[in-house]
Protein backbone atom coordinates (compact mmCIF):
# COMPACT_ATOMS: atom_id res chain seq x y z
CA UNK A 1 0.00 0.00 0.00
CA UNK A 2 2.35 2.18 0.66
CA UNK A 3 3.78 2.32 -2.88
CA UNK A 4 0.33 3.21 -4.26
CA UNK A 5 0.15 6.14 -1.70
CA UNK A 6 3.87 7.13 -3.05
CA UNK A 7 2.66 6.59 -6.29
CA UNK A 8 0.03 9.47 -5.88
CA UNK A 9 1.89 11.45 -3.68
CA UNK A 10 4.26 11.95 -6.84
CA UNK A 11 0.95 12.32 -9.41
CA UNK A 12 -0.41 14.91 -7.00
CA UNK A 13 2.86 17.13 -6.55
CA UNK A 14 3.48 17.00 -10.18
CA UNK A 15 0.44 18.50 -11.11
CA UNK A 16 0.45 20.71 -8.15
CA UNK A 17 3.54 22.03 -9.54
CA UNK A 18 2.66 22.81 -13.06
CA UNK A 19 -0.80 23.80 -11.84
CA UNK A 20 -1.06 27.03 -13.02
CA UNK A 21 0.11 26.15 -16.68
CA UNK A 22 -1.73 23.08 -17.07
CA UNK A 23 -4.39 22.19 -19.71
CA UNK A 24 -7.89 20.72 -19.04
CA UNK A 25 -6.60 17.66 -20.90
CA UNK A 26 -3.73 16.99 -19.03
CA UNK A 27 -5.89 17.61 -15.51
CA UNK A 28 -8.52 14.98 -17.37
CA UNK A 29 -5.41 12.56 -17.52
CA UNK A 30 -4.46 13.25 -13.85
CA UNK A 31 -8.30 12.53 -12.79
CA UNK A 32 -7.89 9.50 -14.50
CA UNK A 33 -4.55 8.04 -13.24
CA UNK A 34 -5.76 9.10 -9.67
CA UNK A 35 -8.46 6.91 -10.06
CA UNK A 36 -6.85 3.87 -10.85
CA UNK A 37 -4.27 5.01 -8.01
CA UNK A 38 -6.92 5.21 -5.60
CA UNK A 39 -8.99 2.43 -6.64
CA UNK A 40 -5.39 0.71 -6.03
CA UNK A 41 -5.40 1.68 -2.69
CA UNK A 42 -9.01 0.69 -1.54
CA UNK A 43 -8.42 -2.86 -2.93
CA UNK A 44 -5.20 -2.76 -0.59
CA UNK A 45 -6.84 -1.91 2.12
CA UNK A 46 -9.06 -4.62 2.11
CA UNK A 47 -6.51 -6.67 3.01
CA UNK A 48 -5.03 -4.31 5.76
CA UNK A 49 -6.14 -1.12 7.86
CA UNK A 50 -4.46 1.96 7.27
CA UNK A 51 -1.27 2.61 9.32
CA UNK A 52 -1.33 6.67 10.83
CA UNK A 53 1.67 7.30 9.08
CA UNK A 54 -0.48 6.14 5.76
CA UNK A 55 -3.12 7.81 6.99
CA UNK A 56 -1.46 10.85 7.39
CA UNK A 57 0.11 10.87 3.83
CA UNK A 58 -3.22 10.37 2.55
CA UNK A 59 -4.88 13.68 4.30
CA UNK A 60 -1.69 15.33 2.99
CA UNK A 61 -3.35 14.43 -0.42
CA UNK A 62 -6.14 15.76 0.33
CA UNK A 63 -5.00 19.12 1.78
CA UNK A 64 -3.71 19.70 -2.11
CA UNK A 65 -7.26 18.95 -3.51
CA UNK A 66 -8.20 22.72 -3.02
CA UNK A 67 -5.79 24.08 -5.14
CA UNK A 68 -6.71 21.52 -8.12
CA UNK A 69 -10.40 22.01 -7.62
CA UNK A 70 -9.09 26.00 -7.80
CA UNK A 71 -7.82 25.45 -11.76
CA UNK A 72 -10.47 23.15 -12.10
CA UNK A 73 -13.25 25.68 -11.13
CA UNK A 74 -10.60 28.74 -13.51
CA UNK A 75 -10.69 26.18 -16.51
CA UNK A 76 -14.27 25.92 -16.44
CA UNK A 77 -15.02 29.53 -16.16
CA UNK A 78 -12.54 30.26 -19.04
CA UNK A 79 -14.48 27.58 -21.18
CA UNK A 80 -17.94 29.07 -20.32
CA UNK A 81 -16.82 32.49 -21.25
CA UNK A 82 -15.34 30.76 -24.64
CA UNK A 83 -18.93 29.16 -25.56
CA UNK A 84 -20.28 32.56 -24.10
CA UNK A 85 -18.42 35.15 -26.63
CA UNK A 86 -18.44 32.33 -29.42
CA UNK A 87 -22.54 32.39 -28.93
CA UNK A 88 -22.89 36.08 -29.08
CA UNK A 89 -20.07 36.27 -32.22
CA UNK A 90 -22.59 33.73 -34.15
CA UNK A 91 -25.57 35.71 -33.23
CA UNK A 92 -24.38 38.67 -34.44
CA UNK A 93 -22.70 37.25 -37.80
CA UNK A 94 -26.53 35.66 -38.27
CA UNK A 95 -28.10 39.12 -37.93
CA UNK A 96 -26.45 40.07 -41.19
CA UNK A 97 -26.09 37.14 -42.98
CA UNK A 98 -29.97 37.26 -43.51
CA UNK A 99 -31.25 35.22 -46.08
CA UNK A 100 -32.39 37.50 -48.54
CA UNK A 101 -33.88 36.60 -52.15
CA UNK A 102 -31.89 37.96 -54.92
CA UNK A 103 -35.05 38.51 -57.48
CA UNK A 104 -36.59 40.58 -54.75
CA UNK A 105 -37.40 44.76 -55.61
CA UNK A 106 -36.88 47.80 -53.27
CA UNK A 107 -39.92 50.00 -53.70
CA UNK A 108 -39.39 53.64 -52.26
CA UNK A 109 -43.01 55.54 -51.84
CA UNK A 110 -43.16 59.33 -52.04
CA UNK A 111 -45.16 61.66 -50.71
């Protein structure tokens, strides 16, 4: 057990370091690594309680979740805004790309 706990230790303070420059694929790879990792660990402990010093490493992990949930929560917000501007930029290039027909007359009335 207490190589899968090293093995996410080292997961989670890689991406904590690069945090701020990381891409929402990259953090999708993490989330998926530190799933296997933990489902790793839960099958471990099955076979044996958690030790404090384990448990200890483990609420160190946790203490970092914070700061990923942080970039998670900025990367979503940045994609929002993204499908926000690119909604309003389509709404506007609709308003004058009006369908109009070609064989059709302007007539002007005076008065």
């Amino acid at each position: 057990m207490d190589n899968a706990i090293s093995k996410l230790e080292e997961l989670t303070e890689t991406l904590v370091s690069h945090l701020q420059h990381i891409s929402s694929e990259d953090l999708e790879a993490f989330l998926e690594r530190r799933q296997q990792i933990i489902g790793e660990i839960t099958f471990l402990k099955q076979e044996a309680p958690y030790t404090p010093d384990q448990v200890e490493r483990l609420n160190q992990i946790v203490e970092q979740d914070s700061l990923i949930l942080n970039r998670m929560s900025t990367l979503k917000d940045e994609a929002s805004n993204w499908l926000q501007n690119r909604g309003q930029a389509k709404t506007q290039r609709n308003a004058y790309e009006a369908a109009y027909s070609p064989d059709s007359m302007l007539m002007d009335r005076r008065e």
